[in-house]
Protein backbone atom coordinates (compact mmCIF):
# COMPACT_ATOMS: atom_id res chain seq x y z
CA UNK A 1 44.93 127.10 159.03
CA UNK A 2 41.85 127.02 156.92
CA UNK A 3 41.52 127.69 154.06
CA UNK A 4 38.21 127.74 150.92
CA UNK A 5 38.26 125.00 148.08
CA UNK A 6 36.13 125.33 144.83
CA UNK A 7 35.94 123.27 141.87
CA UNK A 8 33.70 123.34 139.22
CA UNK A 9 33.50 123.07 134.97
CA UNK A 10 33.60 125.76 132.45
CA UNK A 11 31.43 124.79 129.83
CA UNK A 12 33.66 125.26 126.30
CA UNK A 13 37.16 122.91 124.60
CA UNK A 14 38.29 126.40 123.75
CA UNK A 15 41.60 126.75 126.11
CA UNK A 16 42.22 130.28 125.30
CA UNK A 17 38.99 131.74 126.23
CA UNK A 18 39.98 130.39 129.36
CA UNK A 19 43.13 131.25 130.19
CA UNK A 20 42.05 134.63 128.98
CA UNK A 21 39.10 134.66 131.34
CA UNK A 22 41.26 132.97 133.85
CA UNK A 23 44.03 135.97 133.58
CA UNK A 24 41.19 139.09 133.65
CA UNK A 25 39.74 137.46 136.75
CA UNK A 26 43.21 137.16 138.33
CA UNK A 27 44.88 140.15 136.87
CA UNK A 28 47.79 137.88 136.88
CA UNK A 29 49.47 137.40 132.86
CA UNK A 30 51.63 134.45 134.55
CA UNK A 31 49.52 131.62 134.11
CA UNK A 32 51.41 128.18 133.26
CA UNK A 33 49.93 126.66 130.29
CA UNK A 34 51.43 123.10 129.44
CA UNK A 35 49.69 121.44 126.58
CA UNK A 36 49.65 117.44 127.17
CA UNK A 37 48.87 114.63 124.25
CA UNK A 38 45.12 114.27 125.58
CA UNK A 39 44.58 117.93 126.48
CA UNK A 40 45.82 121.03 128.99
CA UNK A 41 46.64 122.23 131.96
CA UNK A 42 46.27 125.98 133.23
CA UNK A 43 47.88 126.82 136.50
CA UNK A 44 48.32 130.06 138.52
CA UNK A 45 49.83 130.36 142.29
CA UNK A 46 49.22 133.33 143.85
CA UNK A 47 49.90 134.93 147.21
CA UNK A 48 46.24 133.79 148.36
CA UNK A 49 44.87 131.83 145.51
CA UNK A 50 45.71 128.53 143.76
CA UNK A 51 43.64 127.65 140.39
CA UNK A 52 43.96 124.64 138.21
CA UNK A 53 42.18 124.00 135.52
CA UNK A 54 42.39 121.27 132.73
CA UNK A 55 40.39 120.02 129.74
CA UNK A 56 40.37 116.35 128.39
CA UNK A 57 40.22 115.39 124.53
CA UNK A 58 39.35 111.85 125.83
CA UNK A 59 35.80 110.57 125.24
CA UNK A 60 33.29 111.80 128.01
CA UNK A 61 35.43 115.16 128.84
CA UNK A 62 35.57 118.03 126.67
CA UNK A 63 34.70 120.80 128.72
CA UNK A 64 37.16 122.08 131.58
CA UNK A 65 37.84 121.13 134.85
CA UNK A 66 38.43 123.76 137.31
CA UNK A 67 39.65 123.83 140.54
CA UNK A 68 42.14 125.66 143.64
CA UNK A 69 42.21 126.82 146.87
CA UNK A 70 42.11 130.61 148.68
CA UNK A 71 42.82 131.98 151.89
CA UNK A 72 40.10 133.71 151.87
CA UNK A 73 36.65 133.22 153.85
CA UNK A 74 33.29 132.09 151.90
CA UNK A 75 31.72 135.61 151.57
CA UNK A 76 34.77 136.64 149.70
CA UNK A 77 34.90 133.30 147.56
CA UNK A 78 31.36 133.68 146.51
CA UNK A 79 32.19 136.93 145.40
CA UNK A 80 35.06 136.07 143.29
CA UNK A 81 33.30 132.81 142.01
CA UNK A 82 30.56 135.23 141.11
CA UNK A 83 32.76 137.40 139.38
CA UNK A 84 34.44 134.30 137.23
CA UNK A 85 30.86 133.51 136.06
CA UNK A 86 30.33 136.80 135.08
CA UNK A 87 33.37 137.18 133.20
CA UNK A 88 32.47 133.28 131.58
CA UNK A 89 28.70 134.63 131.06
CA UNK A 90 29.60 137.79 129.15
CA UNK A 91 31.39 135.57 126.75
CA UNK A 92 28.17 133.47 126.64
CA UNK A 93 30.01 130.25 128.48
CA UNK A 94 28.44 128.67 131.08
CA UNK A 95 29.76 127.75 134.27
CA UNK A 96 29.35 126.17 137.70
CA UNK A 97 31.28 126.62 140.96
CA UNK A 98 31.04 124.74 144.28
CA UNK A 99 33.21 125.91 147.24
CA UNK A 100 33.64 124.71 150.84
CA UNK A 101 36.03 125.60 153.71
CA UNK A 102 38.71 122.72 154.47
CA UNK A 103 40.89 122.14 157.79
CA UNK A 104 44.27 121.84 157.39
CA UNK A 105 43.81 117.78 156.83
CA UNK A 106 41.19 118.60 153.35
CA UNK A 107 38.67 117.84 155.39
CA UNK A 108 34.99 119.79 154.95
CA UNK A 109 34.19 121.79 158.03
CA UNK A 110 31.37 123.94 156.62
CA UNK A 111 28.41 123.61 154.05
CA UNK A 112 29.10 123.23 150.54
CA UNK A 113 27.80 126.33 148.58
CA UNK A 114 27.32 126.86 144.79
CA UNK A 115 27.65 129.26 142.52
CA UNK A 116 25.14 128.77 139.17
């Protein structure tokens, strides 16, 4: 079954701003946090959705890492990409999102879009 990957970076070392962010976007309040020596990890499985997202406090990576997986189709990924830069933009954080659909293997079987 296919399925649509995204990954991106949310621009900001401040880990509850995004786990907040992260939880309003997917009403969910059971995201796993797990603070590591060189930075954290936020995690959520849902139903249909699978986000990750970690920051670094190693040289070259401060800003988060974001990534997952949906069952959803690309119109309704843009949308909710859109909607997670809206949410990131209101708090005046910036933040980029690429997404592609993947065959069962991980392999890209459509265009990589973007949402800027």
């Amino acid at each position: 079954m296919n399925r649509t990957s995204f990954y991106g970076e949310i621009y900001t070392t401040d880990s509850e701003i995004v786990r907040s962010t992260l939880a309003e976007w997917l009403h969910a309040d059971d995201l796993k946090t797990r603070v590591k020596i060189f930075g954290e990890h936020i995690v959520y499985e849902g139903d249909n959705i699978y986000v990750f997202a970690e920051n670094s406090t190693q040289p070259g990576q401060r800003n988060f890492l974001f990534q997952g997986h949906t069952g959803a189709g690309l119109d309704e990924t843009r949308q909710k990409l859109e909607q997670l830069r809206d949410l990131f933009k209101a708090r005046n954080i910036k933040s980029d999102f690429d997404y592609v659909v993947v065959n069962e293997s991980g392999e890209e079987i459509s265009e990589e879009f973007q949402v800027r």
